[in-house]
Protein backbone atom coordinates (compact mmCIF):
# COMPACT_ATOMS: atom_id res chain seq x y z
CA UNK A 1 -53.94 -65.72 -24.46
CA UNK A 2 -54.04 -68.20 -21.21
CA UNK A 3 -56.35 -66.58 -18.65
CA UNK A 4 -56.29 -69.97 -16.66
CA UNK A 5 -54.81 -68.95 -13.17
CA UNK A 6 -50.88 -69.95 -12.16
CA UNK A 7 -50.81 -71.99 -9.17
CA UNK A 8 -47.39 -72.90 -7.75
CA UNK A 9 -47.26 -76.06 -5.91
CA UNK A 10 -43.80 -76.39 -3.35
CA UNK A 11 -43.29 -79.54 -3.02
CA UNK A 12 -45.21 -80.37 -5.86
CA UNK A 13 -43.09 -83.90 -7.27
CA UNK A 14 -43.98 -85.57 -3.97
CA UNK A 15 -47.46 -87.96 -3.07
CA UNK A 16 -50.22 -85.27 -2.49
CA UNK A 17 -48.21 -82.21 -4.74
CA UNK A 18 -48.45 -84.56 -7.58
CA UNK A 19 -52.09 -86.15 -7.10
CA UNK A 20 -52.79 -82.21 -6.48
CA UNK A 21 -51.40 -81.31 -10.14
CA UNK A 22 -52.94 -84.01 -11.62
CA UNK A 23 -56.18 -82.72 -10.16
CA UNK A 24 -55.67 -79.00 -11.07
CA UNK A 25 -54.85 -79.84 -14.56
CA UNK A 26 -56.04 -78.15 -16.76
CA UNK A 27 -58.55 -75.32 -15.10
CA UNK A 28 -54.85 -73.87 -13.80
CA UNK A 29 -51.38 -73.01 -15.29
CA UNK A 30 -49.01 -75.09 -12.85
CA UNK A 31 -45.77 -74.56 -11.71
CA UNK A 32 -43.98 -77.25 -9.28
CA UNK A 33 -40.93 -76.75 -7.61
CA UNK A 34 -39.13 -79.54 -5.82
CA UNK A 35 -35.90 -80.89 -5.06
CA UNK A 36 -36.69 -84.61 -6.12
CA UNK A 37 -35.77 -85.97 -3.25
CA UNK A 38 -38.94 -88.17 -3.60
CA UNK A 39 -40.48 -88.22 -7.09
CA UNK A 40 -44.17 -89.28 -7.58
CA UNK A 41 -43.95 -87.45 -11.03
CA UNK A 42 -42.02 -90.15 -12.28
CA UNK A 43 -45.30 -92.41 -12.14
CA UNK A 44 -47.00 -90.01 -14.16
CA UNK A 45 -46.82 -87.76 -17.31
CA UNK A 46 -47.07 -84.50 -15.66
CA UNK A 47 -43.94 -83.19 -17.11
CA UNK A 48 -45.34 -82.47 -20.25
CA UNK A 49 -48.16 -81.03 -18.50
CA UNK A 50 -47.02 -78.64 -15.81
CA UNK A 51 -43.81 -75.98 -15.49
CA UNK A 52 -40.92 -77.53 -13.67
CA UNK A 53 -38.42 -76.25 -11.58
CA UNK A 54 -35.72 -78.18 -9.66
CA UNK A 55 -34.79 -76.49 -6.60
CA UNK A 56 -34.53 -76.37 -2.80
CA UNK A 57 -36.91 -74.43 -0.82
CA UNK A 58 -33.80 -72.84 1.04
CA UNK A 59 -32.83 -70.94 -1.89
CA UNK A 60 -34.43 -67.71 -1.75
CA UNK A 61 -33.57 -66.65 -5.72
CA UNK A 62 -35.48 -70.02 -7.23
CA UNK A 63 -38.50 -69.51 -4.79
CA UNK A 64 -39.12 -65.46 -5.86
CA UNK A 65 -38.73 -67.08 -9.61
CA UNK A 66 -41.16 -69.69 -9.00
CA UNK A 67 -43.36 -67.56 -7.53
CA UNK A 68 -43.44 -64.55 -10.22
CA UNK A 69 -46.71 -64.77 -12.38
CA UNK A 70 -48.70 -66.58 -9.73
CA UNK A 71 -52.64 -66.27 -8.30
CA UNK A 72 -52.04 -69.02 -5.81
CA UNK A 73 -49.84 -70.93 -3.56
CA UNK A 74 -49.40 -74.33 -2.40
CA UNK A 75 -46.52 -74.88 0.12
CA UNK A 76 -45.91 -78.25 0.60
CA UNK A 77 -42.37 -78.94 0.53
CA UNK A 78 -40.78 -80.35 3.41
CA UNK A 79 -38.58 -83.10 5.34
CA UNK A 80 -41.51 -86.21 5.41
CA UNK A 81 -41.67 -89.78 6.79
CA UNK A 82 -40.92 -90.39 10.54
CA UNK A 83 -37.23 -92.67 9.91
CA UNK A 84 -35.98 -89.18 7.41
CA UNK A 85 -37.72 -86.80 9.97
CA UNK A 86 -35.74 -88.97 12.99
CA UNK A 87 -32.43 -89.28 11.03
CA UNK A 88 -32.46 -85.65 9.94
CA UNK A 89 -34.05 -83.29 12.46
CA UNK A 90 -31.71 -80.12 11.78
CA UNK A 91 -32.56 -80.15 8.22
CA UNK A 92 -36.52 -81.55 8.70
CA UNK A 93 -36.45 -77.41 11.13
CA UNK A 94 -34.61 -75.82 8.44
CA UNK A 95 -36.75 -76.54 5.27
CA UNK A 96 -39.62 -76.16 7.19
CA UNK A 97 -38.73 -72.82 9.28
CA UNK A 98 -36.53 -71.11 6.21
CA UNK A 99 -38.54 -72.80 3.67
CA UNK A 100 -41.82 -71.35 4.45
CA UNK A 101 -40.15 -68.21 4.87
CA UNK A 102 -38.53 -67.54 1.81
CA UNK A 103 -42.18 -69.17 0.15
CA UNK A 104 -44.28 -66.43 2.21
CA UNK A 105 -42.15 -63.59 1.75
CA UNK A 106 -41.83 -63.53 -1.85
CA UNK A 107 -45.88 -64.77 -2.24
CA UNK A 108 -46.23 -61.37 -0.40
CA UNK A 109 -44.09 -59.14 -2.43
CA UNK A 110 -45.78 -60.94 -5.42
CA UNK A 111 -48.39 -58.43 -4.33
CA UNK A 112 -51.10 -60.92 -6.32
CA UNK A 113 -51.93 -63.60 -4.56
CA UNK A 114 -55.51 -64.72 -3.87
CA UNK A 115 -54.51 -67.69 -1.86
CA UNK A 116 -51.57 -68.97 0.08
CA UNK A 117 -52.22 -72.19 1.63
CA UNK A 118 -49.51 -73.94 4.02
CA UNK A 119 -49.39 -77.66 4.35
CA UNK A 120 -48.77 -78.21 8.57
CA UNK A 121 -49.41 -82.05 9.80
CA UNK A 122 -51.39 -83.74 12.09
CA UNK A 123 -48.07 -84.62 14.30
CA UNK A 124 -49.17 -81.01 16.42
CA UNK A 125 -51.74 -83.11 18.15
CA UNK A 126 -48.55 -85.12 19.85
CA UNK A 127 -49.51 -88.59 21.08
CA UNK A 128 -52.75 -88.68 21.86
CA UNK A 129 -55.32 -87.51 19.43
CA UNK A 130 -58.60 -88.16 20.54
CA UNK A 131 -61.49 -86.54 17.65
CA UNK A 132 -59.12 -83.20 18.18
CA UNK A 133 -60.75 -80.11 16.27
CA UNK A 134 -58.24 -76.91 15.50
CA UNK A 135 -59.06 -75.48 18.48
CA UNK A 136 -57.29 -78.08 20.20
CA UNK A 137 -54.26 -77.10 22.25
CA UNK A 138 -51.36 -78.56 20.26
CA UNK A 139 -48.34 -80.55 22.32
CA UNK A 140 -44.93 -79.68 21.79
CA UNK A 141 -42.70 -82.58 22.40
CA UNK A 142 -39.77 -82.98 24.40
CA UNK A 143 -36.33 -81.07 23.31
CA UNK A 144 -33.78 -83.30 21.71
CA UNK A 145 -36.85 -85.43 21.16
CA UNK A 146 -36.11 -85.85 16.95
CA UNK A 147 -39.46 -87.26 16.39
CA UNK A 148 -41.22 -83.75 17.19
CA UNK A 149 -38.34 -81.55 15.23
CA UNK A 150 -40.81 -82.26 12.17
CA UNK A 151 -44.11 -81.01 14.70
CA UNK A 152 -42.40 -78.38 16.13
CA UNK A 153 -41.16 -76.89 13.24
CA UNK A 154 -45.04 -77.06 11.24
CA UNK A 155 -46.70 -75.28 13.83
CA UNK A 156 -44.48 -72.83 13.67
CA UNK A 157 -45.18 -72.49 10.01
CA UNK A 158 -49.05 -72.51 10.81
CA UNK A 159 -48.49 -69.15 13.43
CA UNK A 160 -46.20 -67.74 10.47
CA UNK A 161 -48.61 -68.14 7.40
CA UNK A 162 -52.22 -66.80 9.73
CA UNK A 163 -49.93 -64.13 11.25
CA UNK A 164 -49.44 -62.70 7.52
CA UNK A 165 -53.34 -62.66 7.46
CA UNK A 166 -53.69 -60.98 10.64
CA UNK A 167 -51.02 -58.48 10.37
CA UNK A 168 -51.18 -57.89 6.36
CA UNK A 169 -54.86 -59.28 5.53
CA UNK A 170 -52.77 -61.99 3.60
CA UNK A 171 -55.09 -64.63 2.41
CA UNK A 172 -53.36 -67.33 3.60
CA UNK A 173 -54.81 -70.31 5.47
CA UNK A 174 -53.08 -74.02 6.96
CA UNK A 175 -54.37 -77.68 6.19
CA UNK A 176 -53.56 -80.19 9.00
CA UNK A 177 -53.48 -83.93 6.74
CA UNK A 178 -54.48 -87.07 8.85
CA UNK A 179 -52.60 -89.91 7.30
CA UNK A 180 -53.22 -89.96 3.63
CA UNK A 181 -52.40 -93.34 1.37
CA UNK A 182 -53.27 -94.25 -1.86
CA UNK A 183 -52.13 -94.72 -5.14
CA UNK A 184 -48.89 -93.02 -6.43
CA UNK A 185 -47.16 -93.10 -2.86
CA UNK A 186 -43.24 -92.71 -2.82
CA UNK A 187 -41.10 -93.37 0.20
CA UNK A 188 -42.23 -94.22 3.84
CA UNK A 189 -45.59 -94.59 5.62
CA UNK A 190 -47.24 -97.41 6.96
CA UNK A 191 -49.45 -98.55 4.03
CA UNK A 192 -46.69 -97.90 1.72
CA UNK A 193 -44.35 -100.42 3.46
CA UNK A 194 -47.29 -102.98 4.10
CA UNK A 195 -48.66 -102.93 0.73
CA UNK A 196 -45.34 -103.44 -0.83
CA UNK A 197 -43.70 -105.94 1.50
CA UNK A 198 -47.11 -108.49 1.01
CA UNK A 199 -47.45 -107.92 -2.77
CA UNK A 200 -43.95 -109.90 -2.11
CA UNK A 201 -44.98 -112.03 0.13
CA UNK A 202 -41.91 -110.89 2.92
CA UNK A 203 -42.80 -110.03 6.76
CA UNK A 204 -45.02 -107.21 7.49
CA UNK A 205 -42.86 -104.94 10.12
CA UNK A 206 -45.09 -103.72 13.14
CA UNK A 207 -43.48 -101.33 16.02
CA UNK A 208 -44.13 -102.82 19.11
CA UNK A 209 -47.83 -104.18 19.71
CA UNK A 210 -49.65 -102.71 16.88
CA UNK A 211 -52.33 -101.27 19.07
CA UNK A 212 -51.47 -97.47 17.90
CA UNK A 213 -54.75 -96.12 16.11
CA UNK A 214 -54.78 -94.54 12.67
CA UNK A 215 -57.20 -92.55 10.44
CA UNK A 216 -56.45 -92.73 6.98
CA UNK A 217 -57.53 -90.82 4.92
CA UNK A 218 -57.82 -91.85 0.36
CA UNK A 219 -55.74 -89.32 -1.87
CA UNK A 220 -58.57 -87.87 -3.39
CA UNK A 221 -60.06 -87.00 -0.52
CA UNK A 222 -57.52 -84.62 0.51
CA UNK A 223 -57.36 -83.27 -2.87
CA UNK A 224 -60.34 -82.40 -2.83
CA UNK A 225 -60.25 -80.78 0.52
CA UNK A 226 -57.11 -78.41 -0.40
CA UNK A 227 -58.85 -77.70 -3.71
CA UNK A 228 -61.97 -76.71 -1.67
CA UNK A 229 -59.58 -74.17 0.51
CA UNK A 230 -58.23 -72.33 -2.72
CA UNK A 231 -61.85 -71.80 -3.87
CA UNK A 232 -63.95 -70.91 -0.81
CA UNK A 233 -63.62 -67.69 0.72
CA UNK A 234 -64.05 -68.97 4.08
CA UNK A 235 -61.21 -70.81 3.86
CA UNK A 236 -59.48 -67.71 4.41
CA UNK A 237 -57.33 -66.55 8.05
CA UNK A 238 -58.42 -70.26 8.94
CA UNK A 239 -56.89 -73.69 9.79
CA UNK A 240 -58.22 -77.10 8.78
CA UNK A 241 -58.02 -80.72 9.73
CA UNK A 242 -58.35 -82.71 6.43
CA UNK A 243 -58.93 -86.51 7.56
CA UNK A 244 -61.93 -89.54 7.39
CA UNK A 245 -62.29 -90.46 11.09
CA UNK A 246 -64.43 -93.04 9.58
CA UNK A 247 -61.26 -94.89 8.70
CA UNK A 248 -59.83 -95.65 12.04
CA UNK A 249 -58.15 -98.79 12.85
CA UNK A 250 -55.56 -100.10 15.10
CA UNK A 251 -52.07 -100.57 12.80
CA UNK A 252 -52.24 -104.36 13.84
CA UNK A 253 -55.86 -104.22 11.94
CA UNK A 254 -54.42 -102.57 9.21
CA UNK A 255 -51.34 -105.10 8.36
CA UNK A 256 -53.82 -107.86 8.69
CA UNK A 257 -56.37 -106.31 6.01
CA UNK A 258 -53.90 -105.37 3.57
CA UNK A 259 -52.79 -109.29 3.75
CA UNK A 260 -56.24 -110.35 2.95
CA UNK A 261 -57.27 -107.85 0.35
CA UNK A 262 -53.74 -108.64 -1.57
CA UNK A 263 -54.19 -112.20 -0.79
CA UNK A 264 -50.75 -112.87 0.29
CA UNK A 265 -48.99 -115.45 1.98
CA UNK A 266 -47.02 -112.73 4.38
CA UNK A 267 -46.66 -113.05 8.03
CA UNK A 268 -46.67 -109.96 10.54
CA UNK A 269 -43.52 -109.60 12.91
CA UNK A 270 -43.72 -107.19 15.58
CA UNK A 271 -40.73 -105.76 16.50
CA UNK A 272 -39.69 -102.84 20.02
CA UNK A 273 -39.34 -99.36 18.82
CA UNK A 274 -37.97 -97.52 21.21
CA UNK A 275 -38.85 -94.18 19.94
CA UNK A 276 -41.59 -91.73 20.67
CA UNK A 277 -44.54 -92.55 18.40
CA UNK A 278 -48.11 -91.52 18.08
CA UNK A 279 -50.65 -93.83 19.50
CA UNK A 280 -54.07 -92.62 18.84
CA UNK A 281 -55.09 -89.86 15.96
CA UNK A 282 -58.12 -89.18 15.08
CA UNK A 283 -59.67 -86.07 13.73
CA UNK A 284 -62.86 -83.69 13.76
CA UNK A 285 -63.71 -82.66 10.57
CA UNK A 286 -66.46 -80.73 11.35
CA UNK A 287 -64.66 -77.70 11.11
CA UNK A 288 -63.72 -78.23 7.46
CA UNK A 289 -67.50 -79.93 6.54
CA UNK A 290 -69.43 -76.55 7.93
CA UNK A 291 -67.02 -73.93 6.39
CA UNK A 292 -65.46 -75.46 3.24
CA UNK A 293 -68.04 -78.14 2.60
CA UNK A 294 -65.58 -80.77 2.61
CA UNK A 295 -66.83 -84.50 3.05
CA UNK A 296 -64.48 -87.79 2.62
CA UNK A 297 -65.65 -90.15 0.56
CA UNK A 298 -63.06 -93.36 0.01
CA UNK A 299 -63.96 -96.18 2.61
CA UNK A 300 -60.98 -97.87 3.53
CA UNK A 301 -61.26 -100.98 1.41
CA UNK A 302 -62.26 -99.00 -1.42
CA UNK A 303 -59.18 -97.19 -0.84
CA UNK A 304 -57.01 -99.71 0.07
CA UNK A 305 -57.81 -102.41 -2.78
CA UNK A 306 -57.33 -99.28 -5.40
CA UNK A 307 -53.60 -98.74 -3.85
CA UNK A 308 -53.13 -102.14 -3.98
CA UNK A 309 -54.08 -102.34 -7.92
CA UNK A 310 -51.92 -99.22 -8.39
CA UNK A 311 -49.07 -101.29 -6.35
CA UNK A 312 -49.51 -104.70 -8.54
CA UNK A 313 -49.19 -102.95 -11.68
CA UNK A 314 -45.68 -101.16 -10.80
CA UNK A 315 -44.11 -103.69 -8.41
């Protein structure tokens, strides 16, 4: 008889819901449920490993079936990457707001669930995010302002998910990520795109001037920290940043390090984005350290020159 404990991972085929599998494997039973509309699994053998099901978050009658049998949840599904977020925002509120909905409803008629944890993003910090803890008021941006649809619609998954623990003693809790990269990454982001576009020697694309500040944060870092939350009591009724602040560079920094650790011939190209973007984020993680014992521990070139190897070998 398997007495290992079912986790279901939403979301589970993309970057982090994959390197989380991977990680849980095999102290838990996992199910993932995903759409595919990005596919990290397909770099991996997980497959074999894991229970699949293929299926939107929107459909109520797939989530209560994913959901039957399990101890924990991880709700990560969602619109992601600023250009889909921007070129999408109806459908970015939708999987988000109905999404989580259908997710925490049926985890709470489940009636066994020891954890519930809902993915948020660092994007409820707005612009300027200056060593923010969760206290931190969040900024809502502008309406009819499609870069914050994606914002907007998280936090309003965060209120939804600690309500249940308020109201029903539901042990759910939120993780805010701080710009995670590494190895296995599928579809936008900025080390993505730089990685790939000097492993072929073409232009590195900057918005504007470059000078917007990043923390980035390795894969297994976070991994670690949302394995932490389903483990420690205190992680309970509680929200967490999940970041490195010790990786903090300007995105002009960034391009120019990748270039030199990949040892390419690229050139940078800056180029006006007239958008709304974010130009500083960096995180306090002393919230997370104190309660959940959490503690990054990929330096950025560590991190980056292990992406890079991960890149070389598929590109």
């Amino acid at each position: 008889m398997d007495n290992r404990k079912r986790v279901l991972i939403t979301g589970g085929a993309g970057f982090i819901g994959s390197s989380l599998a991977k990680r849980l494997l095999p102290e838990y039973e996992v199910v993932v449920l995903d759409n595919l509309h990005r596919n990290a699994l397909a770099y991996t053998d997980l497959l074999q490993h894991v229970e699949f099901i293929q299926a939107d978050v929107r459909d109520t009658e797939k989530v209560r079936k994913a959901v039957k049998g399990c101890n924990i949840v991880v709700h990560m599904a969602s619109i992601a990457g600023v250009d889909t977020v921007m070129k999408n925002p109806v459908l970015t509120m939708q999987v988000a707001l109905k999404g989580t909905i259908n997710v925490l409803e049926a985890a709470f008629e489940e009636g066994n669930i020891e954890r519930f944890v809902d993915f948020s993003t660092s994007e409820v910090f707005g612009q300027y995010a200056f060593k923010v803890h969760e206290g931190d008021i969040s900024h809502l941006g502008a309406v009819g302002e499609a870069r914050w649809t994606y914002a907007v619609s998280k936090l309003a998954t965060e209120h939804l998910a600690i309500s249940y623990y308020k109201q029903f003693g539901f042990p759910a809790c939120s993780v805010r990520p701080f710009n995670i990269f590494g190895p296995g990454q599928v579809g936008e982001g900025a080390i993505h795109h730089f990685i790939v576009r000097a492993l072929r020697g073409e232009d590195l694309i900057i918005h504007n001037d470059g000078s917007q500040i990043r923390s980035w944060c390795y894969i297994d870092d976070i991994v670690e920290g949302v394995v932490l939350t389903l483990t420690k009591k205190e992680a309970v009724g509680e929200v967490f940043n999940i970041g490195n602040p010790k990786n903090t560079i300007t995105i002009y920094q960034l391009a120019k390090e990748i270039i030199r650790l990949s040892e390419s011939k690229s050139r940078i190209r800056f180029v006006e984005w007239p958008f709304a973007d974010v130009e500083l984020r960096i995180p306090d993680i002393s919230k997370a350290k104190k309660l959940l014992g959490f503690e990054p521990k990929v330096d950025l070139e560590d991190g980056l020159l292990r992406t890079i190897a991960w890149y070389k070998a598929k590109i």
